[in-house]
PDB file of N, CA and C in Angstrom:
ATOM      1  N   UNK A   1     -37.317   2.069 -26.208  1.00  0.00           N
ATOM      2  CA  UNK A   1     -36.102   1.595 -25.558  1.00  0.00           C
ATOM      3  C   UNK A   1     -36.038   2.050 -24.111  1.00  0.00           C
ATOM      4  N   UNK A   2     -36.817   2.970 -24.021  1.00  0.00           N
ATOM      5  CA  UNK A   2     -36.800   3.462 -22.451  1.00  0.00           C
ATOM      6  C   UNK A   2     -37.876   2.515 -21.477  1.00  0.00           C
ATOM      7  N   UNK A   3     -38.014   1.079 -22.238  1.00  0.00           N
ATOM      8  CA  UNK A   3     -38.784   0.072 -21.292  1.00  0.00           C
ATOM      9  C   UNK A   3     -38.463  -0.300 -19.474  1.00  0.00           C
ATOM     10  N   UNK A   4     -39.034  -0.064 -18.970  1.00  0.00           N
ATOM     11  CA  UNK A   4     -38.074  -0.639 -17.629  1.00  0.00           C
ATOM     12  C   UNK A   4     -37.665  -1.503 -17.895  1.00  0.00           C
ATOM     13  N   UNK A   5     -38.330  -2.471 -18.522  1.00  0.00           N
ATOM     14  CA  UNK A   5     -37.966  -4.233 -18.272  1.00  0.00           C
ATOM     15  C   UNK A   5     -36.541  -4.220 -19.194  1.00  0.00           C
ATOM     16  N   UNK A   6     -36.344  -3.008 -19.459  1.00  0.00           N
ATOM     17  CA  UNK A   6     -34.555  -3.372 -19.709  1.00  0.00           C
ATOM     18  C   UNK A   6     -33.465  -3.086 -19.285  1.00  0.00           C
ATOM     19  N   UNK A   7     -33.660  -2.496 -18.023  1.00  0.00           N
ATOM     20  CA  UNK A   7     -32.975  -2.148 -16.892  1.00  0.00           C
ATOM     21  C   UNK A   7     -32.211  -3.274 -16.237  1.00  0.00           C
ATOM     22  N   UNK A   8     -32.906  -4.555 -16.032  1.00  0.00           N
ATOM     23  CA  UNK A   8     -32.100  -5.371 -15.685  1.00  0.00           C
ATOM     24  C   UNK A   8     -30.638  -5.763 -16.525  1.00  0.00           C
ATOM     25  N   UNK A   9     -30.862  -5.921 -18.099  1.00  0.00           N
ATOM     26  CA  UNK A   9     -29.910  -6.181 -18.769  1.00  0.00           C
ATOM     27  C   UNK A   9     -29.194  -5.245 -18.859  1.00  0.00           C
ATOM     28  N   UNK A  10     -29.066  -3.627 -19.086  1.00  0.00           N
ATOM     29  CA  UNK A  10     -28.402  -2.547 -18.741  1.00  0.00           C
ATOM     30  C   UNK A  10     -27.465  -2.759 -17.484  1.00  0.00           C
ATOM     31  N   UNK A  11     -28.617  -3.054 -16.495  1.00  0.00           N
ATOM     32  CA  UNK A  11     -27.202  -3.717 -15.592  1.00  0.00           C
ATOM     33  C   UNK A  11     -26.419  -4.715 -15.698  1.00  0.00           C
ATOM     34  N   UNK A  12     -26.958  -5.945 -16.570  1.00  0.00           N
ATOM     35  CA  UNK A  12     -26.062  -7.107 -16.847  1.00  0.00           C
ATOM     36  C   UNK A  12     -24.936  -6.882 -17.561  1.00  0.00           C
ATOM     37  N   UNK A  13     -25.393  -5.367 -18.464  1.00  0.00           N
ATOM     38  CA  UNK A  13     -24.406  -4.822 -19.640  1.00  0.00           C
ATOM     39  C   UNK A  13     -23.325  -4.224 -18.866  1.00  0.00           C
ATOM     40  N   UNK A  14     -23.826  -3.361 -17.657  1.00  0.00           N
ATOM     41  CA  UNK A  14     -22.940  -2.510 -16.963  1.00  0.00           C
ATOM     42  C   UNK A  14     -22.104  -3.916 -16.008  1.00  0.00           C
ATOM     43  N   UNK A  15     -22.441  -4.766 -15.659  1.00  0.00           N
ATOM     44  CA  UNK A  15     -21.169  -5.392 -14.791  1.00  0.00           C
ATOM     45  C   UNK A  15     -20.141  -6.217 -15.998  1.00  0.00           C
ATOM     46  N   UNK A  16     -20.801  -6.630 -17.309  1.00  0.00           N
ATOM     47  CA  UNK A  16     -19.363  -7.012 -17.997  1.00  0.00           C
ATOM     48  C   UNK A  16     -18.629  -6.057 -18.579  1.00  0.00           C
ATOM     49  N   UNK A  17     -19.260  -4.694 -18.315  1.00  0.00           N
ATOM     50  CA  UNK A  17     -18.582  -3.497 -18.954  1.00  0.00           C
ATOM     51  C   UNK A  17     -17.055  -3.994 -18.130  1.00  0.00           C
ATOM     52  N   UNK A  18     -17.852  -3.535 -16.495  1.00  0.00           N
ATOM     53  CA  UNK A  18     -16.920  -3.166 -14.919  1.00  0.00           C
ATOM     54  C   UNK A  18     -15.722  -4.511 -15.425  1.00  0.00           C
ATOM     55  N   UNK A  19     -16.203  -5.685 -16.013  1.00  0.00           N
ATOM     56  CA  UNK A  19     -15.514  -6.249 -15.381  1.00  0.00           C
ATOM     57  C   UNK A  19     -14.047  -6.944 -16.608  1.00  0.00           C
ATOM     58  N   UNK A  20     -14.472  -5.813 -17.542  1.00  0.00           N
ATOM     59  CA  UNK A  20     -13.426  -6.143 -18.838  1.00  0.00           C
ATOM     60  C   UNK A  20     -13.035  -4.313 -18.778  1.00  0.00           C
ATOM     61  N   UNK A  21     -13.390  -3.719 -17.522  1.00  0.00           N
ATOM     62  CA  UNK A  21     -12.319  -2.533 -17.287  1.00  0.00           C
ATOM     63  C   UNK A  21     -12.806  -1.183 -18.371  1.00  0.00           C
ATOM     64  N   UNK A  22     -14.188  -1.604 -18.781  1.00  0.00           N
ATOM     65  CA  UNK A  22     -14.885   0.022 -19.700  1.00  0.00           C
ATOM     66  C   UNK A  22     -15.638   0.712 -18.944  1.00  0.00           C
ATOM     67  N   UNK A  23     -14.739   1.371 -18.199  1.00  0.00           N
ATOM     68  CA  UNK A  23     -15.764   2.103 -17.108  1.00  0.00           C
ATOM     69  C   UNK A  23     -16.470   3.203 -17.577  1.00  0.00           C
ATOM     70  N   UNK A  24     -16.257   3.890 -18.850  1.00  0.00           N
ATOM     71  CA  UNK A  24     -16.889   4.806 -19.107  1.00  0.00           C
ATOM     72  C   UNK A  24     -18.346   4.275 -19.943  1.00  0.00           C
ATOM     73  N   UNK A  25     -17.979   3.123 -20.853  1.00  0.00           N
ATOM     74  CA  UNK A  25     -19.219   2.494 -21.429  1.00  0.00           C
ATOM     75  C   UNK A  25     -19.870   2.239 -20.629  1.00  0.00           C
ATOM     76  N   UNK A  26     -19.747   1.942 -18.908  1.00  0.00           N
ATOM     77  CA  UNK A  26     -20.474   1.104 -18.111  1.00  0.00           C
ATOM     78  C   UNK A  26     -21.418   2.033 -17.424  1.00  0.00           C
ATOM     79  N   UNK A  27     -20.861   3.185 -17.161  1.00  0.00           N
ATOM     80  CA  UNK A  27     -21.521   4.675 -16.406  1.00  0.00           C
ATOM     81  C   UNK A  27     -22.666   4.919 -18.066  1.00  0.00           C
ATOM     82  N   UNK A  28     -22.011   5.096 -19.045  1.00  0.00           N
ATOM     83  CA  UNK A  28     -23.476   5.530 -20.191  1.00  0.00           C
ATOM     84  C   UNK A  28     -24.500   4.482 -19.742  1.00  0.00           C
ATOM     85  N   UNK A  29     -24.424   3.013 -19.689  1.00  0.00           N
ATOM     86  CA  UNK A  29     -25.229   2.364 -19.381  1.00  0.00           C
ATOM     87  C   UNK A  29     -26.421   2.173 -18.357  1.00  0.00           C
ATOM     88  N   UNK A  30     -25.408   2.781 -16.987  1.00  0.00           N
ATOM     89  CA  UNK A  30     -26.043   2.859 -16.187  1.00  0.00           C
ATOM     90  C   UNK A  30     -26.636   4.376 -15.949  1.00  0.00           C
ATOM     91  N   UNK A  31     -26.333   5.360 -16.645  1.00  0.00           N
ATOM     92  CA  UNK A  31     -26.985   6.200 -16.879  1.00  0.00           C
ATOM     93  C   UNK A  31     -28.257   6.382 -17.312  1.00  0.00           C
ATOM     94  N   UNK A  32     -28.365   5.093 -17.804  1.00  0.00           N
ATOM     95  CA  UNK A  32     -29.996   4.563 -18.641  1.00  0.00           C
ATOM     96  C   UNK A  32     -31.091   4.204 -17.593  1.00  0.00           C
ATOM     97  N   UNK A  33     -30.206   4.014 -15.971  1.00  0.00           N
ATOM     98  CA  UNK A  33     -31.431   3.082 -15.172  1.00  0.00           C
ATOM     99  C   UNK A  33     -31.519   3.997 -14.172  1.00  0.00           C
ATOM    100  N   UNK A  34     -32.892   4.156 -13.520  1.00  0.00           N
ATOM    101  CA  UNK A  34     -33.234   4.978 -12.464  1.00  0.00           C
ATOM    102  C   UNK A  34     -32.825   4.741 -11.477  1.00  0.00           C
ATOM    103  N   UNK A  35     -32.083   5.385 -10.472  1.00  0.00           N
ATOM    104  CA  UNK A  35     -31.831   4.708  -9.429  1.00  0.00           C
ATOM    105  C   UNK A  35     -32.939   5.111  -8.106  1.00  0.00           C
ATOM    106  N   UNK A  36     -33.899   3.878  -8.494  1.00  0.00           N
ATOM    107  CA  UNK A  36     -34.744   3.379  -7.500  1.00  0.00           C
ATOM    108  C   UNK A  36     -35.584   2.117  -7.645  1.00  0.00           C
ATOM    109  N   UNK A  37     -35.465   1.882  -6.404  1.00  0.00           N
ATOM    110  CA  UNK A  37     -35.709   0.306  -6.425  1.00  0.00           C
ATOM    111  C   UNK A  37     -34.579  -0.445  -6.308  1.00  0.00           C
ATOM    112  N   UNK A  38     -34.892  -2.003  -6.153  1.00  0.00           N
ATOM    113  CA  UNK A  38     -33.727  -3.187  -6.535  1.00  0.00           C
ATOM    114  C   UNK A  38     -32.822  -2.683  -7.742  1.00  0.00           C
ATOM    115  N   UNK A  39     -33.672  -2.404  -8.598  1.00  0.00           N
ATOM    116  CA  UNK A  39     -32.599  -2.204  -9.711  1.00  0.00           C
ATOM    117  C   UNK A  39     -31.634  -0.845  -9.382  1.00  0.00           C
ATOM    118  N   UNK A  40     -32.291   0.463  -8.702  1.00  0.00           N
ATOM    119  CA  UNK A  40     -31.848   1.484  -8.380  1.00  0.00           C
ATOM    120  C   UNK A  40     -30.358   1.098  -7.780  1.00  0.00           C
ATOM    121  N   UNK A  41     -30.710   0.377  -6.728  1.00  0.00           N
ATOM    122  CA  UNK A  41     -29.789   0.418  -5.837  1.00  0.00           C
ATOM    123  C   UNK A  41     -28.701  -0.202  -6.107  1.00  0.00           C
ATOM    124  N   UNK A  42     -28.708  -1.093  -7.156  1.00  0.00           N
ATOM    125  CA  UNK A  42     -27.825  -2.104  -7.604  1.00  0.00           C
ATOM    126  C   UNK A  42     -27.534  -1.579  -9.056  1.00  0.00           C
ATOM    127  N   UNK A  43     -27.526  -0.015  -9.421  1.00  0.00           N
ATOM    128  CA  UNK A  43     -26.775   0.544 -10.151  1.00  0.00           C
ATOM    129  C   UNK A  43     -26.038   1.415  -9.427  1.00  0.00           C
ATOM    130  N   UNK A  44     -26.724   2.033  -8.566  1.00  0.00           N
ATOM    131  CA  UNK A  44     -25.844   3.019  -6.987  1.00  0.00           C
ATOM    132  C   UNK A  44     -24.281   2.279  -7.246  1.00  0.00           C
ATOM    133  N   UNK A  45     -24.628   0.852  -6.620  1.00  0.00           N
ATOM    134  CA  UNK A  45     -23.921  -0.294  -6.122  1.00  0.00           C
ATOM    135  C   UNK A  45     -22.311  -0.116  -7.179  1.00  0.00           C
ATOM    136  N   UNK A  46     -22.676  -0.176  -8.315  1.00  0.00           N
ATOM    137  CA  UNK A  46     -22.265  -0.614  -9.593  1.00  0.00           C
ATOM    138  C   UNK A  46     -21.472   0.653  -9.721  1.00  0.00           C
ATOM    139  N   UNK A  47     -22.019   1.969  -9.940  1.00  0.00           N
ATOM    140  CA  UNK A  47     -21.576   2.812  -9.926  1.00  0.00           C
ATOM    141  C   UNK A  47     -20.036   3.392  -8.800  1.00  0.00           C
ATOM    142  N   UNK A  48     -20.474   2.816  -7.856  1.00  0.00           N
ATOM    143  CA  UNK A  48     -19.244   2.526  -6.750  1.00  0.00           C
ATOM    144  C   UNK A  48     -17.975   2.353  -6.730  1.00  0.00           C
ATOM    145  N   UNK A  49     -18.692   1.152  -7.488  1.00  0.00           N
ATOM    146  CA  UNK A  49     -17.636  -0.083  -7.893  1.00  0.00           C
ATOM    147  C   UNK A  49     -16.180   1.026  -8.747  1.00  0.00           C
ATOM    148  N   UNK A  50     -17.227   1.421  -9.902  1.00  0.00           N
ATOM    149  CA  UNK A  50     -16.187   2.145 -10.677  1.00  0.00           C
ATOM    150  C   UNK A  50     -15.793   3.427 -10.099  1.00  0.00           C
ATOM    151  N   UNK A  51     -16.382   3.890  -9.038  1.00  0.00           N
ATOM    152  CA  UNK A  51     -15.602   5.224  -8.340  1.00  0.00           C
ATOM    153  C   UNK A  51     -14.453   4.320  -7.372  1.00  0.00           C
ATOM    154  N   UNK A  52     -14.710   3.578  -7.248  1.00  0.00           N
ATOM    155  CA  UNK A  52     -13.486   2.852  -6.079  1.00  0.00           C
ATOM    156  C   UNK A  52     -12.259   2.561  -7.067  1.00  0.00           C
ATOM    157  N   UNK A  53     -12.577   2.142  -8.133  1.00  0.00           N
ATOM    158  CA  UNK A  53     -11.262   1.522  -9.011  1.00  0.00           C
ATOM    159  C   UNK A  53     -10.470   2.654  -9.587  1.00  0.00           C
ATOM    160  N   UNK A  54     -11.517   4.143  -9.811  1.00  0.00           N
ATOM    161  CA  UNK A  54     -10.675   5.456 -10.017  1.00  0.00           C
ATOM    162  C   UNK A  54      -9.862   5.659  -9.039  1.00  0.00           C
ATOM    163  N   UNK A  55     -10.573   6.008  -7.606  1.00  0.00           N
ATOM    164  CA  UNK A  55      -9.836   6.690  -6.996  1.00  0.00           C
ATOM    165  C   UNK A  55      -8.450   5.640  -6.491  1.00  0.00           C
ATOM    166  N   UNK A  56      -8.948   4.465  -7.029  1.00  0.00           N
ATOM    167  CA  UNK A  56      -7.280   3.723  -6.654  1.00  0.00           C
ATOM    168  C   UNK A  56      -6.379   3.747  -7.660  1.00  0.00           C
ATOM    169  N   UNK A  57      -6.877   3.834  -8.468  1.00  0.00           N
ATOM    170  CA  UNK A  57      -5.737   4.043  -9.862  1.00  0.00           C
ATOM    171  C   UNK A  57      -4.938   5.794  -9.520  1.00  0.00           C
ATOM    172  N   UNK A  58      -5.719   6.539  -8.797  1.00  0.00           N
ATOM    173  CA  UNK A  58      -5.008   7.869  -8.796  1.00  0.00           C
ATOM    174  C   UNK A  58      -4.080   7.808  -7.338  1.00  0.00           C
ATOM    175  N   UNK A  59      -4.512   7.212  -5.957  1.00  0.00           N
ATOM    176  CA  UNK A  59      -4.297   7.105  -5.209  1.00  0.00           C
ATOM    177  C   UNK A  59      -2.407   6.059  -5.025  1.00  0.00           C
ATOM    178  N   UNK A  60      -2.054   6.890  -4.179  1.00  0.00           N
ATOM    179  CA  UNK A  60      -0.841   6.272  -4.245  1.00  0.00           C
ATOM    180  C   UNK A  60      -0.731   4.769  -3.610  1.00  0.00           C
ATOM    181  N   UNK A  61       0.536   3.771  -3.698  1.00  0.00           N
ATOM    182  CA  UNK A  61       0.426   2.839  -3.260  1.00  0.00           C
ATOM    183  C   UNK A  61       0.725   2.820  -1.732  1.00  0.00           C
ATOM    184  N   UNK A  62      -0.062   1.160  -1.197  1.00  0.00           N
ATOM    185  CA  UNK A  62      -0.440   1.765   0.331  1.00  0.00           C
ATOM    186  C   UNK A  62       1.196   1.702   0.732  1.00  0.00           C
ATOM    187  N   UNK A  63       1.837   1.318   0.655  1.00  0.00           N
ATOM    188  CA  UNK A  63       3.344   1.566   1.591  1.00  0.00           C
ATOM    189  C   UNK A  63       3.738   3.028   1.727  1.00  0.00           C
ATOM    190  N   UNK A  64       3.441   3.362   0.379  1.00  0.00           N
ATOM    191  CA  UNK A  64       3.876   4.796   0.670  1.00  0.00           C
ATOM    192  C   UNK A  64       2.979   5.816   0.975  1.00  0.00           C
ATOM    193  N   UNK A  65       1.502   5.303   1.184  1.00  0.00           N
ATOM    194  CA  UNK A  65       0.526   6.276   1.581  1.00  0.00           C
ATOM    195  C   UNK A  65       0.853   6.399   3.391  1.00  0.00           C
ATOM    196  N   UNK A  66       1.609   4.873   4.027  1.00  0.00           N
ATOM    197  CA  UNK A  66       1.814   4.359   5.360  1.00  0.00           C
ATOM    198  C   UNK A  66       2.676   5.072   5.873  1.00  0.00           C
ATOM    199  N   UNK A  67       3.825   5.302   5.010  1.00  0.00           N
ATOM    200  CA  UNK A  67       5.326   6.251   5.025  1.00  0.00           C
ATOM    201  C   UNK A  67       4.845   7.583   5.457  1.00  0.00           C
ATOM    202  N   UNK A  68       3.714   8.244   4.950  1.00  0.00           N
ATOM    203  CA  UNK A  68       3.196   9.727   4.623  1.00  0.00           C
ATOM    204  C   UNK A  68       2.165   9.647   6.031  1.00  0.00           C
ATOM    205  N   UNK A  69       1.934   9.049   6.005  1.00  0.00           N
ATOM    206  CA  UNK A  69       0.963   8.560   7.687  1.00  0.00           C
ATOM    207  C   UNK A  69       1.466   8.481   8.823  1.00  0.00           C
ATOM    208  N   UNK A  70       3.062   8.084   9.205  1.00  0.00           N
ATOM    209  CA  UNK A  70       3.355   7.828  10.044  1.00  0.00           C
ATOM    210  C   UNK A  70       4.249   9.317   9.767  1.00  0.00           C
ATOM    211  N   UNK A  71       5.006   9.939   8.909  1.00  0.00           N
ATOM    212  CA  UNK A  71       5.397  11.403   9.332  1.00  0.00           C
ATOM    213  C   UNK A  71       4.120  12.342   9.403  1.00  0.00           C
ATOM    214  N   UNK A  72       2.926  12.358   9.071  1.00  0.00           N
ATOM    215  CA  UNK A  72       1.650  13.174   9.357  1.00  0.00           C
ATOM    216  C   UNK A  72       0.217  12.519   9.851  1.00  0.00           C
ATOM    217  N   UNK A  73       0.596  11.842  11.160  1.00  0.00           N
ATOM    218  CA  UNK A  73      -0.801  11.018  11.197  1.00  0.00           C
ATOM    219  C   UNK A  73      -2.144  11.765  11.467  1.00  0.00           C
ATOM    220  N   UNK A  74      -1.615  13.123  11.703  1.00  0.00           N
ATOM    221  CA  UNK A  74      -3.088  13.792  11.426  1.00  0.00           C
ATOM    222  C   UNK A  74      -3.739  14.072  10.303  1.00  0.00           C
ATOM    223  N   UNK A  75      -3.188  14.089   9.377  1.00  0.00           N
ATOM    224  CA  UNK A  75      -3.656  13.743   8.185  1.00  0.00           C
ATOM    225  C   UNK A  75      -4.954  13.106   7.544  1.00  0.00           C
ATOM    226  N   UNK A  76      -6.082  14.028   7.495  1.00  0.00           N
ATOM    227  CA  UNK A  76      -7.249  12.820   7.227  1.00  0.00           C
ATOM    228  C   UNK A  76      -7.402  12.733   5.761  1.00  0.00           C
ATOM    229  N   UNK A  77      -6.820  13.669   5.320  1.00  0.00           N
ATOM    230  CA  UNK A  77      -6.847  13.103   3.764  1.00  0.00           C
ATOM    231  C   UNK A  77      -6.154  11.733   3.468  1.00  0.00           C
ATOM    232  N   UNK A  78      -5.053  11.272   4.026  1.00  0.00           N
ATOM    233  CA  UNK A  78      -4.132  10.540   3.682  1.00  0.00           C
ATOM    234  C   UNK A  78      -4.887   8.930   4.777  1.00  0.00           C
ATOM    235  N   UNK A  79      -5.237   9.461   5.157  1.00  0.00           N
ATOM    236  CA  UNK A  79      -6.305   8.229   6.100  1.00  0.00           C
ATOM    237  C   UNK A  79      -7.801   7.774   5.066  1.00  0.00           C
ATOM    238  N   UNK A  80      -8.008   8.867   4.604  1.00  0.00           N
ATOM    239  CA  UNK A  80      -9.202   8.844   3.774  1.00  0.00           C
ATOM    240  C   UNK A  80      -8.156   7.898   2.396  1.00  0.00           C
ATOM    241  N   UNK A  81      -6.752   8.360   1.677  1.00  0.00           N
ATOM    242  CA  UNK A  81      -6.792   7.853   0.995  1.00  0.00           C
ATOM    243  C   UNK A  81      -6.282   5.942   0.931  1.00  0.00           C
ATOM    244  N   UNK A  82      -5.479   5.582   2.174  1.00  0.00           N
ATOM    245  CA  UNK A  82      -5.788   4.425   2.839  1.00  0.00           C
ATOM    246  C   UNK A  82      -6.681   3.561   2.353  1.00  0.00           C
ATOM    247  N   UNK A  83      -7.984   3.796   2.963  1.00  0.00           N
ATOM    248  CA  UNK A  83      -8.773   3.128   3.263  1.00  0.00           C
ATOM    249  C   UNK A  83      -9.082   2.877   1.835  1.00  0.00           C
ATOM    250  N   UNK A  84      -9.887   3.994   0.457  1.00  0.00           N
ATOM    251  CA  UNK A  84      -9.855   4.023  -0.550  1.00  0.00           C
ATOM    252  C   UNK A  84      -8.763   2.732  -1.374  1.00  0.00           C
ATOM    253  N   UNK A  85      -7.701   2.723  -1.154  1.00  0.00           N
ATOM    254  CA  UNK A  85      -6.644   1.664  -1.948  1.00  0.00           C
ATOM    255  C   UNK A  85      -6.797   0.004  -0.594  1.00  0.00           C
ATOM    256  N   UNK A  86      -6.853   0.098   0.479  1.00  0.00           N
ATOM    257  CA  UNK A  86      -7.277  -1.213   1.239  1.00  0.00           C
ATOM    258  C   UNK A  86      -8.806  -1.604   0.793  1.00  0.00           C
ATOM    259  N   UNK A  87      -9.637  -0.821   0.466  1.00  0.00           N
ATOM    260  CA  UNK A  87     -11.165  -1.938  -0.269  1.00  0.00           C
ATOM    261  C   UNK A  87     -10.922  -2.045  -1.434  1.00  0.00           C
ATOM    262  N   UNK A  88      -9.958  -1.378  -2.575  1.00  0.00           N
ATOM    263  CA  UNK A  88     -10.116  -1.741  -3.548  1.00  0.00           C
ATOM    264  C   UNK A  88      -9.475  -3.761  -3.407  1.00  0.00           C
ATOM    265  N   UNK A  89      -8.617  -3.187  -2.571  1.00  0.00           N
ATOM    266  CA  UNK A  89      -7.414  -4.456  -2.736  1.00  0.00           C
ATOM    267  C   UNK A  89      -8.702  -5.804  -1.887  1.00  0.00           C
ATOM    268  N   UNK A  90      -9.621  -5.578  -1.128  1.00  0.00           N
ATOM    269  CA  UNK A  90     -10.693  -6.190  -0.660  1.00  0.00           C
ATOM    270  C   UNK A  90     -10.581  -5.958   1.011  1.00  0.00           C
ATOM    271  N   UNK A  91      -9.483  -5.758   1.533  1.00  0.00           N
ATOM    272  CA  UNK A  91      -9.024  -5.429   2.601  1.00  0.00           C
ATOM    273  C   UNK A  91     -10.065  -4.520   3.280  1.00  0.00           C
ATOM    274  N   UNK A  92     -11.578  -5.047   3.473  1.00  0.00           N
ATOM    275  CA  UNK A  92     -12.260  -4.448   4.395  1.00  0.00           C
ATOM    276  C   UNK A  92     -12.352  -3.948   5.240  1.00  0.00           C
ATOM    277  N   UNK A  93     -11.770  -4.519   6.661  1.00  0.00           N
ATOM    278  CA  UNK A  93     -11.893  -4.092   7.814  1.00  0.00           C
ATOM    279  C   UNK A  93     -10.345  -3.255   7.996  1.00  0.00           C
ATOM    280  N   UNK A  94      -9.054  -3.080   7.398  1.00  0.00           N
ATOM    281  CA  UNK A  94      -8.256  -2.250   7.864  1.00  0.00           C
ATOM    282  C   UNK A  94      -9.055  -0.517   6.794  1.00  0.00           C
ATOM    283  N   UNK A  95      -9.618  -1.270   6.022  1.00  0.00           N
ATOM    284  CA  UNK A  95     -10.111  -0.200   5.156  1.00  0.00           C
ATOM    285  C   UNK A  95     -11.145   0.899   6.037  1.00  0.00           C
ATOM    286  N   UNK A  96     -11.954  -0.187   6.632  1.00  0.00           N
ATOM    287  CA  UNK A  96     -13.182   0.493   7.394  1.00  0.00           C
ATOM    288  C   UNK A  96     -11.884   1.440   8.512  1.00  0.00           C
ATOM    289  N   UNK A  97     -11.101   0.772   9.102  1.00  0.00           N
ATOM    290  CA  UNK A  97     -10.287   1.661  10.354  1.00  0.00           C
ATOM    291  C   UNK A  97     -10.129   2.178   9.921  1.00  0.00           C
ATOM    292  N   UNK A  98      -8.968   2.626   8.820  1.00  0.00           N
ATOM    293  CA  UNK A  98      -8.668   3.605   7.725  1.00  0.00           C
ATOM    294  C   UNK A  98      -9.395   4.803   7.537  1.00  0.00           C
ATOM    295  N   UNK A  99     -10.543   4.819   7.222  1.00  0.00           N
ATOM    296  CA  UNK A  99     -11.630   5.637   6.283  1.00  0.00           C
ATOM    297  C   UNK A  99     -12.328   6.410   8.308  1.00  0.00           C
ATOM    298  N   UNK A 100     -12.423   5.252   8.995  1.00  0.00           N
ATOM    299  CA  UNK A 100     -13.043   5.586  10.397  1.00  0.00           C
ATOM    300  C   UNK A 100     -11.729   6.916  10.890  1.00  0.00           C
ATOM    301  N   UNK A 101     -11.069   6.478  11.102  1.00  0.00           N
ATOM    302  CA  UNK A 101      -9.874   7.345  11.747  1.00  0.00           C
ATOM    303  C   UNK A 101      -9.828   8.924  11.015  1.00  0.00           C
ATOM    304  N   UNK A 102     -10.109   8.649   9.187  1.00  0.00           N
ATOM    305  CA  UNK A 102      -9.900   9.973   8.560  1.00  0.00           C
ATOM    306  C   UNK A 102     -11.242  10.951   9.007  1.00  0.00           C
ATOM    307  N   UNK A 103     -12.662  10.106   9.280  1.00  0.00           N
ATOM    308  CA  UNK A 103     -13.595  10.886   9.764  1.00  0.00           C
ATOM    309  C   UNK A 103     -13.572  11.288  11.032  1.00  0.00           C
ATOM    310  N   UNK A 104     -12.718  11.081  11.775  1.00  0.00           N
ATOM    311  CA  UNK A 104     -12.451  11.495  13.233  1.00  0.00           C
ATOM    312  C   UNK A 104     -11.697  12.075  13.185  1.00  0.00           C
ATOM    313  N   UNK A 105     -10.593  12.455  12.158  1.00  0.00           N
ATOM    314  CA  UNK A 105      -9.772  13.785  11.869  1.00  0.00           C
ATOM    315  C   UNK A 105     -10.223  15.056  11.404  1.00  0.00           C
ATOM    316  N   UNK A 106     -11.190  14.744  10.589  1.00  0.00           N
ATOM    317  CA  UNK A 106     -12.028  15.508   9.829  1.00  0.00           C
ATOM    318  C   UNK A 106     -12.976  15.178   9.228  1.00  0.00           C
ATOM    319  N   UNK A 107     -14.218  15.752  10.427  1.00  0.00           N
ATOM    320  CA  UNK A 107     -15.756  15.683  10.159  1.00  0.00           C
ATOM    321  C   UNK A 107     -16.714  16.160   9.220  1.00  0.00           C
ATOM    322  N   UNK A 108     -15.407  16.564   8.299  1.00  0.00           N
ATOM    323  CA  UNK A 108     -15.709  17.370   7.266  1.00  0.00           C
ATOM    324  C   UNK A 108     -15.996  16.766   5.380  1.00  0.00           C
ATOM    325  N   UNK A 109     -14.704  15.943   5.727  1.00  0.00           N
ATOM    326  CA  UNK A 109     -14.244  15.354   4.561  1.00  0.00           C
ATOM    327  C   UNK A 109     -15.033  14.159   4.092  1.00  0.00           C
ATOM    328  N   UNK A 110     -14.974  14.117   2.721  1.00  0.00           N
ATOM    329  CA  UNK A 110     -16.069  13.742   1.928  1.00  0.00           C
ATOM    330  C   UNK A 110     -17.300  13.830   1.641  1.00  0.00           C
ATOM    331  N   UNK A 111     -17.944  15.229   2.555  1.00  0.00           N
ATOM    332  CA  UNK A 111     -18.717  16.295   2.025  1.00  0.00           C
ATOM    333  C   UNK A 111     -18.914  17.000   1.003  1.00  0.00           C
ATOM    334  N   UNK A 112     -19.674  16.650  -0.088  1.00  0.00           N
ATOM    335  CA  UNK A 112     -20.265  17.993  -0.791  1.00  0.00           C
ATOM    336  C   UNK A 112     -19.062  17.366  -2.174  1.00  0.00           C
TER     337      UNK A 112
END
């Protein structure tokens, strides 16, 4: 069972996991594939996916992350968490400013 040639379907397994919301079945799955190569990278990919949908489910909603931004705009956590809830929502490019601004607050954050 540890064939490569089943790596592809492991991943086919892991995106209808992602996409009927079993994120934990979907991580065992992709736990199965090496990440290297096409296939590597496109479990990286996958894996993402489901760290982005956590940290928005924990992350507050953006109005009130905006509220908390504009009384602390130095804040790079709260810039970091922005950007995090604008890509989930697909909102790319305020996401990219978002996430850009929290690394120019702190060159630190999301290290380690």
């Amino acid at each position: 069972a540890k064939d490569e040639n089943d790596h592809p379907a492991r991943l086919g397994l892991a995106r209808v996991l992602i996409a009927t919301k079993k994120d934990d079945e979907a991580i065992q799955a992709l736990d199965l594939v090496p990440e290297v190569g096409d296939v590597g990278a496109e479990a990286v990919k996958l894996r993402r996916q489901i760290e982005m949908r956590k940290n928005a489910a924990t992350a507050g909603d953006e109005a009130d992350l905006r509220k908390k931004i504009a009384a602390d705009p130095g804040n790079a956590r709260l810039h970091l968490e922005l950007g995090n809830v604008l890509a989930t929502k697909g909102q790319y490019e305020p996401a990219l400013a978002a996430l850009l601004r929290a690394a120019e607050l702190d060159q630190e954050l999301g290290r380690g």
